[in-house]
C-alpha atoms as a PDB file:
ATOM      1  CA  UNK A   1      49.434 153.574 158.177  1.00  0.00           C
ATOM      2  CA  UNK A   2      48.766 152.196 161.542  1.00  0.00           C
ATOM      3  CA  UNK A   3      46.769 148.651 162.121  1.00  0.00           C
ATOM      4  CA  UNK A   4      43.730 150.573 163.281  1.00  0.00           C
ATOM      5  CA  UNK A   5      43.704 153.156 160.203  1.00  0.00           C
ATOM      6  CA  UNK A   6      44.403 150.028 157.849  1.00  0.00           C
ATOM      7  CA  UNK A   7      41.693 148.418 159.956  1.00  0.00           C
ATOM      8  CA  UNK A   8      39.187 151.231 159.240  1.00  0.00           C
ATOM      9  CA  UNK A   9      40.089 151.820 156.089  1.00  0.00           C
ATOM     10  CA  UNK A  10      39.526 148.235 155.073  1.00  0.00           C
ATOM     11  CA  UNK A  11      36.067 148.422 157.013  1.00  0.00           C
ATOM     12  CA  UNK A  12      35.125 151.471 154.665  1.00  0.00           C
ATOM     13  CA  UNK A  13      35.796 149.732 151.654  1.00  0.00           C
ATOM     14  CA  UNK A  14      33.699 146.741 152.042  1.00  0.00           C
ATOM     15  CA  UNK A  15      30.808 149.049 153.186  1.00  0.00           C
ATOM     16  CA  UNK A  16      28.321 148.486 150.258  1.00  0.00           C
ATOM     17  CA  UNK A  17      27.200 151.470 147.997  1.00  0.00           C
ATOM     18  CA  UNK A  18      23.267 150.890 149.295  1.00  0.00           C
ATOM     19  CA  UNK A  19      21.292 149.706 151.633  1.00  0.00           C
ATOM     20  CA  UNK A  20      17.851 147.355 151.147  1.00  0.00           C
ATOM     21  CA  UNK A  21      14.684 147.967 152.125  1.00  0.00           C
ATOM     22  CA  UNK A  22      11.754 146.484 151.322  1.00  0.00           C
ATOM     23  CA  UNK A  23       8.675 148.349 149.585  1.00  0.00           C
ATOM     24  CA  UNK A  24       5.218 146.182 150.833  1.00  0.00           C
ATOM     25  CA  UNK A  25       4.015 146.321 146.880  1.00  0.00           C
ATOM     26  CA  UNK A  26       6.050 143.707 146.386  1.00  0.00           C
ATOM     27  CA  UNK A  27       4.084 141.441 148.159  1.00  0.00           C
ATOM     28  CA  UNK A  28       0.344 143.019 147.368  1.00  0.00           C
ATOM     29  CA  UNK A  29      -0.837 139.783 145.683  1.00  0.00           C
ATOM     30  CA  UNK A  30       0.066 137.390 148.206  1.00  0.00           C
ATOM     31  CA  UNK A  31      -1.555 140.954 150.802  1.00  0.00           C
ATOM     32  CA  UNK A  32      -4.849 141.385 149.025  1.00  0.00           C
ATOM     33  CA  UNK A  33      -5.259 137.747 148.310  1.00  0.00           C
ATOM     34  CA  UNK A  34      -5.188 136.952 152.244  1.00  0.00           C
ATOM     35  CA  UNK A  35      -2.032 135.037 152.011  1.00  0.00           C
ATOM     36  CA  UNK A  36       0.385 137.489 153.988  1.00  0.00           C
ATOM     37  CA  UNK A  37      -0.983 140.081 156.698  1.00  0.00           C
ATOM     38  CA  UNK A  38       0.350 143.623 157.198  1.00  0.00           C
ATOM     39  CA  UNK A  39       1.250 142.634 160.939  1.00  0.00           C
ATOM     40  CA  UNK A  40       4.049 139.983 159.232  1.00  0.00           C
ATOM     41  CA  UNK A  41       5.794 142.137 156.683  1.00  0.00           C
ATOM     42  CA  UNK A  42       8.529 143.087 158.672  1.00  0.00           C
ATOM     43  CA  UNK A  43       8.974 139.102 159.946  1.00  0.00           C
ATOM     44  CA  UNK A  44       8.470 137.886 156.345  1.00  0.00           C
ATOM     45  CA  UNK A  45      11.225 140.950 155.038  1.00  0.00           C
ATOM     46  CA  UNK A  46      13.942 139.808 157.241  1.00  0.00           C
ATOM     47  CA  UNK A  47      13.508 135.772 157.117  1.00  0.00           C
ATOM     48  CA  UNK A  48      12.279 135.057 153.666  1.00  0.00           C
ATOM     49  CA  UNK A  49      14.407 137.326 152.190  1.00  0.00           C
ATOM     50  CA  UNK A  50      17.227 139.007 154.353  1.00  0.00           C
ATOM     51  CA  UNK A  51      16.472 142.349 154.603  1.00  0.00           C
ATOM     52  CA  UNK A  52      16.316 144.523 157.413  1.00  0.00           C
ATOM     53  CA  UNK A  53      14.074 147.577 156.422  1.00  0.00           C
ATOM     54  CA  UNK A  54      10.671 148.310 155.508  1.00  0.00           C
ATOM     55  CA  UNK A  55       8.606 150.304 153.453  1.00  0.00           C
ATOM     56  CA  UNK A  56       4.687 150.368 154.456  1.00  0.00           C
ATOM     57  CA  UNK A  57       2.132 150.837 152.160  1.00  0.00           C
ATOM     58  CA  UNK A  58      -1.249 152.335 153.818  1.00  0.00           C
ATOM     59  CA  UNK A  59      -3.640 150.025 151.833  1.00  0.00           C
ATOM     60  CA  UNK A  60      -2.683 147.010 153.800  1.00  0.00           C
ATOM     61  CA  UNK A  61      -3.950 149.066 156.591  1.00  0.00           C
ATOM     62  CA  UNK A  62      -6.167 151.804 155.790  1.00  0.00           C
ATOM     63  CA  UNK A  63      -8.081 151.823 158.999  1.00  0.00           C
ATOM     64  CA  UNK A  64      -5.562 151.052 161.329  1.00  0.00           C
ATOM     65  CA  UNK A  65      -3.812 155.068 161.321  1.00  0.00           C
ATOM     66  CA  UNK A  66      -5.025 156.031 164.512  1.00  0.00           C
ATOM     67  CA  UNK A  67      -5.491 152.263 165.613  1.00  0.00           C
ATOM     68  CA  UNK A  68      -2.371 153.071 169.005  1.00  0.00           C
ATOM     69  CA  UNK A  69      -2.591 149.545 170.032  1.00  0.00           C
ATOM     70  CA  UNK A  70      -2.019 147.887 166.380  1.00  0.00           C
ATOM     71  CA  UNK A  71       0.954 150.707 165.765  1.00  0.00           C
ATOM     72  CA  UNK A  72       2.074 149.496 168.745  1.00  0.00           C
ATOM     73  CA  UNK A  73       2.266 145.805 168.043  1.00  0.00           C
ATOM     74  CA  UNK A  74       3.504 146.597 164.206  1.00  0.00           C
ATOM     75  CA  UNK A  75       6.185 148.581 166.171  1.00  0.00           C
ATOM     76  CA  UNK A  76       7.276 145.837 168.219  1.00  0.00           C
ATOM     77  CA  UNK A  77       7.159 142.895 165.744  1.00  0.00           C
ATOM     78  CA  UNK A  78       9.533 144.879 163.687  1.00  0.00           C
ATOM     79  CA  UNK A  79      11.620 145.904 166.868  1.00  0.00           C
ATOM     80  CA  UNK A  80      11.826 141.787 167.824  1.00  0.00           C
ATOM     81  CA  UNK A  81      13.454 141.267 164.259  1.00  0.00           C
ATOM     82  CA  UNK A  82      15.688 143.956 163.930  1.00  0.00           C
ATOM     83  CA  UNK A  83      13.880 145.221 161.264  1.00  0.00           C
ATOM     84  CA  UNK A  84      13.392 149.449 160.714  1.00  0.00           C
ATOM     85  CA  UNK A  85      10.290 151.139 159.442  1.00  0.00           C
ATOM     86  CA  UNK A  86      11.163 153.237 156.983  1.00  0.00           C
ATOM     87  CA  UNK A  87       8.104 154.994 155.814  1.00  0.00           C
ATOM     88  CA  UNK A  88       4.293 154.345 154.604  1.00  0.00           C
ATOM     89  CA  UNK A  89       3.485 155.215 150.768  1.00  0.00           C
ATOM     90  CA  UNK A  90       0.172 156.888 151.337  1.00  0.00           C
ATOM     91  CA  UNK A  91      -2.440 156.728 148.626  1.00  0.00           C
ATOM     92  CA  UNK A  92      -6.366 157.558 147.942  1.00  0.00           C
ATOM     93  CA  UNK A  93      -5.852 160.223 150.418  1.00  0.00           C
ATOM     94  CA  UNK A  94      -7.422 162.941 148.221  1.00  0.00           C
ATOM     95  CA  UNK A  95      -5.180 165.198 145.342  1.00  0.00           C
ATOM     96  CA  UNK A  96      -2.957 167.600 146.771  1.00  0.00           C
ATOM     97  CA  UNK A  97      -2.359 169.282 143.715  1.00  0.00           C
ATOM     98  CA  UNK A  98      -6.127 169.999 143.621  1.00  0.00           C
ATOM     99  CA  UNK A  99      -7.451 173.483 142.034  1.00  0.00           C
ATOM    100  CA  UNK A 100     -10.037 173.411 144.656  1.00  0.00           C
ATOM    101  CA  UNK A 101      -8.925 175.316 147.445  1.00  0.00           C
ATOM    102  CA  UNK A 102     -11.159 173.167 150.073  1.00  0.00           C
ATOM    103  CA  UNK A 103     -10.405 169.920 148.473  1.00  0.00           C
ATOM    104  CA  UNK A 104      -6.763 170.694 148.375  1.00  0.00           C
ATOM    105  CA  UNK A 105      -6.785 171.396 152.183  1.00  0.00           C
ATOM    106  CA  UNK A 106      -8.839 168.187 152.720  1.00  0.00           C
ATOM    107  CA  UNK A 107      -6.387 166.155 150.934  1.00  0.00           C
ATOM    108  CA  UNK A 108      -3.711 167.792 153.577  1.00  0.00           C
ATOM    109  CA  UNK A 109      -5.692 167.165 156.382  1.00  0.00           C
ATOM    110  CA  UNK A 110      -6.445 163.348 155.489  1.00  0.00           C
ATOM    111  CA  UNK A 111      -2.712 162.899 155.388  1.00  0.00           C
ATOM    112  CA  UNK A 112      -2.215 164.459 158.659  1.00  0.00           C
ATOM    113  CA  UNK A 113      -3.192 160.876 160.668  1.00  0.00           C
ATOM    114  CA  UNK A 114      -0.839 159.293 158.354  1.00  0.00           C
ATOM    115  CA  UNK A 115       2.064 161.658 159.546  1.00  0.00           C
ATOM    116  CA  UNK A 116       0.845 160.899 162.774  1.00  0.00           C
ATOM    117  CA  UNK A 117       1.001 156.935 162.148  1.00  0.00           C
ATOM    118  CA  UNK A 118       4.585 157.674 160.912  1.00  0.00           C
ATOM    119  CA  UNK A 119       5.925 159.112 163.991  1.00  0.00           C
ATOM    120  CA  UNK A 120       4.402 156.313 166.020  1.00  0.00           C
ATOM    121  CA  UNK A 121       6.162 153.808 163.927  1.00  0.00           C
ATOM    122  CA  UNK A 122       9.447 155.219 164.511  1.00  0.00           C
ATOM    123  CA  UNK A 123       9.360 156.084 160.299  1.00  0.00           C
ATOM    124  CA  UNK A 124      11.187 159.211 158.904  1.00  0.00           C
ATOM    125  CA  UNK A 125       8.670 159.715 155.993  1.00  0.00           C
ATOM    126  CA  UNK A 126       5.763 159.479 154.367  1.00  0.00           C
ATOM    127  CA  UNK A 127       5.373 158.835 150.675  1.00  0.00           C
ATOM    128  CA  UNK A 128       2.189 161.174 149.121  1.00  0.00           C
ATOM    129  CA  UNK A 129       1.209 161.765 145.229  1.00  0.00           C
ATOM    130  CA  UNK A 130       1.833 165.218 143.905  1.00  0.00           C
ATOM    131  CA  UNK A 131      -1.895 164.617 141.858  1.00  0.00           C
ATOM    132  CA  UNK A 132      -4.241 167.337 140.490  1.00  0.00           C
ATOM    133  CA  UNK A 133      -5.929 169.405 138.160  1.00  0.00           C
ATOM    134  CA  UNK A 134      -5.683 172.211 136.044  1.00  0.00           C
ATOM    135  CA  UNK A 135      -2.297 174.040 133.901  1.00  0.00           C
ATOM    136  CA  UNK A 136       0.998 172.939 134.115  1.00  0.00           C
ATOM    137  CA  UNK A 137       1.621 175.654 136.180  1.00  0.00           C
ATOM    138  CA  UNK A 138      -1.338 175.757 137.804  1.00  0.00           C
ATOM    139  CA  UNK A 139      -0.838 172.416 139.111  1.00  0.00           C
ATOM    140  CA  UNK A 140       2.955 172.911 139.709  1.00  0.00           C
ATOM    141  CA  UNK A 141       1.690 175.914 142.268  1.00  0.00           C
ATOM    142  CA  UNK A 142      -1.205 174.136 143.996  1.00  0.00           C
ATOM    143  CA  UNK A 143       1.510 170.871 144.379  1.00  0.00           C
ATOM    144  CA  UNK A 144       3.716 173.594 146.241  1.00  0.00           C
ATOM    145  CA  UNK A 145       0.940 174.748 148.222  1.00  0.00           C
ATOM    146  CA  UNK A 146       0.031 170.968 149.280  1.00  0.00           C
ATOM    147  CA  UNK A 147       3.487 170.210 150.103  1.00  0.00           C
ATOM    148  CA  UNK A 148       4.350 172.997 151.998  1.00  0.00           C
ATOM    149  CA  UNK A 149       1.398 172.540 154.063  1.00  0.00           C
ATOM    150  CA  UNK A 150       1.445 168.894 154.918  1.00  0.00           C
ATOM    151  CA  UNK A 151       5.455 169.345 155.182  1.00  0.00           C
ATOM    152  CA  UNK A 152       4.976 171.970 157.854  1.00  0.00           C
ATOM    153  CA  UNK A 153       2.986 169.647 160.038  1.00  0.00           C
ATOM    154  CA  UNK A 154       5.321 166.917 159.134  1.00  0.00           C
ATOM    155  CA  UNK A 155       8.156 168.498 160.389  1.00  0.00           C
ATOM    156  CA  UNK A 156       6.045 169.028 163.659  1.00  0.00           C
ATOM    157  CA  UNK A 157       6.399 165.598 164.540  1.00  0.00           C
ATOM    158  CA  UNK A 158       9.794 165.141 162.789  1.00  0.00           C
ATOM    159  CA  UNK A 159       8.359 163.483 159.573  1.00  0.00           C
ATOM    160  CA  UNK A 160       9.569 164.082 155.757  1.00  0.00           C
ATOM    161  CA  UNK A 161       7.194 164.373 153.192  1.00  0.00           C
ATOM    162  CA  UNK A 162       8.263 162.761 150.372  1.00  0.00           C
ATOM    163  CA  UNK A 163       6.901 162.433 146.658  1.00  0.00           C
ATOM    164  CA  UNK A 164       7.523 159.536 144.199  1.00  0.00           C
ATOM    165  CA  UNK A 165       7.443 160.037 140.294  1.00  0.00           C
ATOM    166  CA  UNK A 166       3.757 158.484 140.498  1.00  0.00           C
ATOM    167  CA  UNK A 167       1.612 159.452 137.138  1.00  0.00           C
ATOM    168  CA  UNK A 168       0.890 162.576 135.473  1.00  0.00           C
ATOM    169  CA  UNK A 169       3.010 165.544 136.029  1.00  0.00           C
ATOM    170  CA  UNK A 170       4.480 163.707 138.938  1.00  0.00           C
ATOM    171  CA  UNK A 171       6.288 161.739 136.911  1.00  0.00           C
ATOM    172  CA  UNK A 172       7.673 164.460 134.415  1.00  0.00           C
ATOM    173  CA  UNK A 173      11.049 165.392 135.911  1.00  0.00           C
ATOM    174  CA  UNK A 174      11.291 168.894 135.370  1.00  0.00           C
ATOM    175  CA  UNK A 175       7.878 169.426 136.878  1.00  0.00           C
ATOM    176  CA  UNK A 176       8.649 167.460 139.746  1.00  0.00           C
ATOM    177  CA  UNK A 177      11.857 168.989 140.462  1.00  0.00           C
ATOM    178  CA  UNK A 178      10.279 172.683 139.981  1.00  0.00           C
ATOM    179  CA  UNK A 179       7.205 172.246 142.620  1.00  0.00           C
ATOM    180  CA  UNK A 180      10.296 170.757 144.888  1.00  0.00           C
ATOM    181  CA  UNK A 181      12.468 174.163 144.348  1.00  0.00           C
ATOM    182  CA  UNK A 182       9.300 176.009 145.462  1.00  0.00           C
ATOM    183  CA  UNK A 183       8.195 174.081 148.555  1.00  0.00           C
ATOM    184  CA  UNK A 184      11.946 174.632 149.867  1.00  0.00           C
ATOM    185  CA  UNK A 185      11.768 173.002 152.809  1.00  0.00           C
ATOM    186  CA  UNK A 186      14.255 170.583 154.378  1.00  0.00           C
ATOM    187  CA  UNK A 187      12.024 167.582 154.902  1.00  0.00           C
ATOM    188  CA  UNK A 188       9.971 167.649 151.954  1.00  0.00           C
ATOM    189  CA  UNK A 189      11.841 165.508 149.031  1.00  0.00           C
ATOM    190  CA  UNK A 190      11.388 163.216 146.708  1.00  0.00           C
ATOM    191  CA  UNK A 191      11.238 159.451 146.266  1.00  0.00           C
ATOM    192  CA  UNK A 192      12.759 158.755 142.692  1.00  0.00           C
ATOM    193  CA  UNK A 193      11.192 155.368 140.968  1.00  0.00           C
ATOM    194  CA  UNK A 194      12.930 153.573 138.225  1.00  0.00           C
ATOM    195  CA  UNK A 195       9.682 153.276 136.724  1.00  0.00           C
ATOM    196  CA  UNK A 196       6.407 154.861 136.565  1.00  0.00           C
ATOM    197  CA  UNK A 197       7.842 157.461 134.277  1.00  0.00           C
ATOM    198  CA  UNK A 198       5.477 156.401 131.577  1.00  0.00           C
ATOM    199  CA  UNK A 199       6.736 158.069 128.255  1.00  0.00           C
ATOM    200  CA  UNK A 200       9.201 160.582 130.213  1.00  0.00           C
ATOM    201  CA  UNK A 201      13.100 158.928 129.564  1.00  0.00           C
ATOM    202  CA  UNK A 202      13.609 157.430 133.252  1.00  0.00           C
ATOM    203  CA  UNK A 203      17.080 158.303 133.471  1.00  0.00           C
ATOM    204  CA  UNK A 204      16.712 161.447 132.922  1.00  0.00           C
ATOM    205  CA  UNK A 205      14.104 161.435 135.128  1.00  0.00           C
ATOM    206  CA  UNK A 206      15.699 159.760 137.955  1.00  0.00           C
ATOM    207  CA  UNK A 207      18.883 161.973 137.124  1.00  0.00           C
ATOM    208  CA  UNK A 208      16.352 165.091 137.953  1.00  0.00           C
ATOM    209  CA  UNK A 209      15.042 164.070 140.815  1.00  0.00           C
ATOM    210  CA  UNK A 210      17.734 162.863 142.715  1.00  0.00           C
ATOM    211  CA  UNK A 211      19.012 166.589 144.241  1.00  0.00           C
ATOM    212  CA  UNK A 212      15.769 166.229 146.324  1.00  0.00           C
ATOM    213  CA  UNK A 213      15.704 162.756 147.076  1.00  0.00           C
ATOM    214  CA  UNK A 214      15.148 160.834 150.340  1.00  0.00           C
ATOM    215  CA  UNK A 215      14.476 157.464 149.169  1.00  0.00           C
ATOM    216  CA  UNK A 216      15.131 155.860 145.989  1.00  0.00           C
ATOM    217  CA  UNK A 217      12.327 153.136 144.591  1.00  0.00           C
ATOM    218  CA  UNK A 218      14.184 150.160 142.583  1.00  0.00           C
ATOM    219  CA  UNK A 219      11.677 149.129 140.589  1.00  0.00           C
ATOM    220  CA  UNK A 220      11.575 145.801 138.665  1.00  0.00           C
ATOM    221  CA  UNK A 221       9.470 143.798 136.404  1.00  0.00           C
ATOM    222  CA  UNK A 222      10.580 141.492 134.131  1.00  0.00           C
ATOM    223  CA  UNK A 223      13.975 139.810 133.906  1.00  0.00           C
ATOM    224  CA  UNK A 224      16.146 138.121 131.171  1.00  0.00           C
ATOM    225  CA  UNK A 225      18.283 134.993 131.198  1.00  0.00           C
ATOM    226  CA  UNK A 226      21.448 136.528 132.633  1.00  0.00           C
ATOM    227  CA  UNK A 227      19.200 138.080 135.656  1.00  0.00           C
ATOM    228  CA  UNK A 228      18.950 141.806 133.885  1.00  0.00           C
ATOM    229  CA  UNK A 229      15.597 143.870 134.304  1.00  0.00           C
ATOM    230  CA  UNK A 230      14.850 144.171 130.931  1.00  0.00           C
ATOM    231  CA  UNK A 231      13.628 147.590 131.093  1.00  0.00           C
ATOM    232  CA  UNK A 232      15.684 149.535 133.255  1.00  0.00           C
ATOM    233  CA  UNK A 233      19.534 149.374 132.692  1.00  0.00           C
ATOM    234  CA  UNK A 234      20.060 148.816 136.444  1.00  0.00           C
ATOM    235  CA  UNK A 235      24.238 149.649 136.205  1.00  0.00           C
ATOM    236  CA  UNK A 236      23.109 153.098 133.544  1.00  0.00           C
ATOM    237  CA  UNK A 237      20.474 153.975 136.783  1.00  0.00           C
ATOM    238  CA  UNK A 238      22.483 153.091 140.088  1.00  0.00           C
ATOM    239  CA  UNK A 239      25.386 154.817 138.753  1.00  0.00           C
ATOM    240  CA  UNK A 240      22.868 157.792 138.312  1.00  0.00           C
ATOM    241  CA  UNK A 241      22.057 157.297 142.136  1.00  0.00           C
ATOM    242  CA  UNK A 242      25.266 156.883 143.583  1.00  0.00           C
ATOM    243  CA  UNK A 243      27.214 159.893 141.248  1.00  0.00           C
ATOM    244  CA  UNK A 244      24.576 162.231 142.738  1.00  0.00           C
ATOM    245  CA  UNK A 245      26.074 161.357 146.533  1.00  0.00           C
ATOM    246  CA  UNK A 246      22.834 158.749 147.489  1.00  0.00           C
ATOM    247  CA  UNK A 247      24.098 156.155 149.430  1.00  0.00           C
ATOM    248  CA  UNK A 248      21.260 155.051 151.157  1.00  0.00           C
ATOM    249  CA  UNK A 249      18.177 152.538 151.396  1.00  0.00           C
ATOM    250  CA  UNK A 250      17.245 151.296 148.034  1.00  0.00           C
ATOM    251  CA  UNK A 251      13.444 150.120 148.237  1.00  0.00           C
ATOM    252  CA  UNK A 252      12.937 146.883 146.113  1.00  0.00           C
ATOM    253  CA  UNK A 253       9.692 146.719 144.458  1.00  0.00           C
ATOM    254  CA  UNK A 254       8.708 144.031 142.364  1.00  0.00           C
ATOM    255  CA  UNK A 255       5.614 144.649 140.201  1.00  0.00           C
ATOM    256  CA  UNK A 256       5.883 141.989 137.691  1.00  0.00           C
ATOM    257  CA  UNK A 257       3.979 139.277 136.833  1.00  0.00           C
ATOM    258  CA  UNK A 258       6.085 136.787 135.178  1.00  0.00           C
ATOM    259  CA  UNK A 259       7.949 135.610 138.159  1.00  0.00           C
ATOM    260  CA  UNK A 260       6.559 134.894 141.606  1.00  0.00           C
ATOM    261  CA  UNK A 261       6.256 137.838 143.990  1.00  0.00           C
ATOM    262  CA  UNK A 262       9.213 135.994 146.182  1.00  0.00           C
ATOM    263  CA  UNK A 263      11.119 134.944 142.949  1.00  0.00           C
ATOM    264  CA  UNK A 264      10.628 138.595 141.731  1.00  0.00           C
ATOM    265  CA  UNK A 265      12.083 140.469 145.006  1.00  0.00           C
ATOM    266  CA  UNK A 266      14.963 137.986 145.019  1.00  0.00           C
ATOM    267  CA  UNK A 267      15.802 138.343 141.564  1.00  0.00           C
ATOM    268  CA  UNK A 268      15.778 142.044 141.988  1.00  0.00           C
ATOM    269  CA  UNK A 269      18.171 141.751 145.004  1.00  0.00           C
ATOM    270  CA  UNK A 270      20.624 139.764 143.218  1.00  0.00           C
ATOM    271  CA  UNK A 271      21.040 141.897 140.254  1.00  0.00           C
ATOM    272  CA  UNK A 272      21.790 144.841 142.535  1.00  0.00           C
ATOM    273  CA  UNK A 273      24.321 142.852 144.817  1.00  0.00           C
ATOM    274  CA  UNK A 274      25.765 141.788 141.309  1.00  0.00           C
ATOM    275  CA  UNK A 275      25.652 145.595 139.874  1.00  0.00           C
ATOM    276  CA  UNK A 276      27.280 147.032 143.197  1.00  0.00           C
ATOM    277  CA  UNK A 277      30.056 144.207 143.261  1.00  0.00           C
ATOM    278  CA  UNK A 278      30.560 145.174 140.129  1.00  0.00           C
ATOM    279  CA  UNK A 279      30.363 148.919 141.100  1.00  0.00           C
ATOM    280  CA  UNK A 280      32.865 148.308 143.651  1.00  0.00           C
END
């Protein structure tokens, strides 16, 4: 092998199995309590903690979609740190699984600024909620309606539309999976969560979901002495994620309570630089 070839071949094994991002839930105490503001996220990702993507949430800045001057400036703080927005989780946007036919196509429209806001950001996706009423398969239908929809005018302005496991039917695997087999389009997906799967097995879950996934959510919450999230098996679930050919941004999302919001993200970080050391 020549110098260069051993060169690049040397460069391709230290390249690590994922990427880090940042999901803004991690900080929403320290966001709702006034301590952090929506404007600093992408400052406070890459100093405090060494990471150079983002993941928006839209309740740290519900009124701001349309807002061109504040995109703007969000835009360019992140640009001056070398940060990239990844995407906004959108919520309280109305159900887009809804029976109602009007409601449903409200809940599509409200997420159309938010696609919008996206774009402007220089995001590939949005996150939405798969949430509804009626049958199993009622619901699984009127989610593919939604989807297809919003997806449509996504891909309009070069956006995916992206669903996390996030209550319900949303986060029942099969289900999930299904209303993703009948939107069939290329930038609608899903965001698999290594939790919210509530009584649904989450490997299996995550294992399910993964064939349609865009982003993956690393979701933590408590921790034991040796630094292991307690309930996730994070080596059982990032082997899940990397045999299914995802070698992407994984979002860190602290939700617990135990540890500090900063303690918590950091924690999370180091188990998954230990895991994909270990991983090779």
């Amino acid at each position: 092998m020549s110098a260069a070839g051993s060169d690049a071949s040397a460069a391709a094994a230290r390249k690590p199995l994922f990427k880090f991002s940042l999901a803004e839930w991690s900080l929403h105490r320290a966001l709702f309590g006034g301590k952090l503001d929506n404007l600093d996220f992408p400052r406070t990702a890459k100093v405090d903690y060494g990471i150079n993507a983002v993941e928006y949430v839209n309740q740290f800045f519900k009124d701001k979609a349309s807002d061109t001057k504040y995109l703007a400036e969000l835009k360019r703080r992140a640009k001056d740190q070398g940060v990239e927005n990844r995407l906004i989780m959108i919520d309280d946007e109305g159900p887009l699984a809804a029976s109602d036919g009007a409601k449903r196509t409200q809940a599509v429209e409200n997420h159309y600024r938010w696609v919008e806001a996206a774009r402007s950001l220089g995001c590939f996706a949005i996150r939405v909620n798969a949430h509804g009423d009626g049958s199993r398969e009622q619901r699984m239908n009127q989610a593919a309606d939604g989807l297809h929809r919003l997806s449509e005018f996504g891909a309009k302005h070069k956006i995916s539309v992206i669903v996390e496991n996030h209550g319900g039917l949303s986060s029942d695997g099969q289900w999930l999976s299904a209303v993703m087999q009948k939107v069939n389009l290329p930038n609608c997906g899903t965001l698999p969560d290594f939790g919210n799967f509530e009584s649904y097995d989450r490997y299996q879950g995550v294992a399910e979901l993964m064939p349609f996934a865009k982003a993956v959510s690393a979701k933590s919450h408590d921790f034991d002495d040796a630094g292991n999230e307690i309930h996730t098996d994070y080596r059982r679930m990032l082997k899940i994620v990397s045999d299914a050919g995802y070698h992407s941004f994984l979002g860190i999302e602290y939700e617990g309570d135990k540890l500090s919001e900063p303690e918590g993200i950091r924690a999370t970080k180091r188990l998954i630089e230990k895991v994909m050391a270990e991983m090779g």
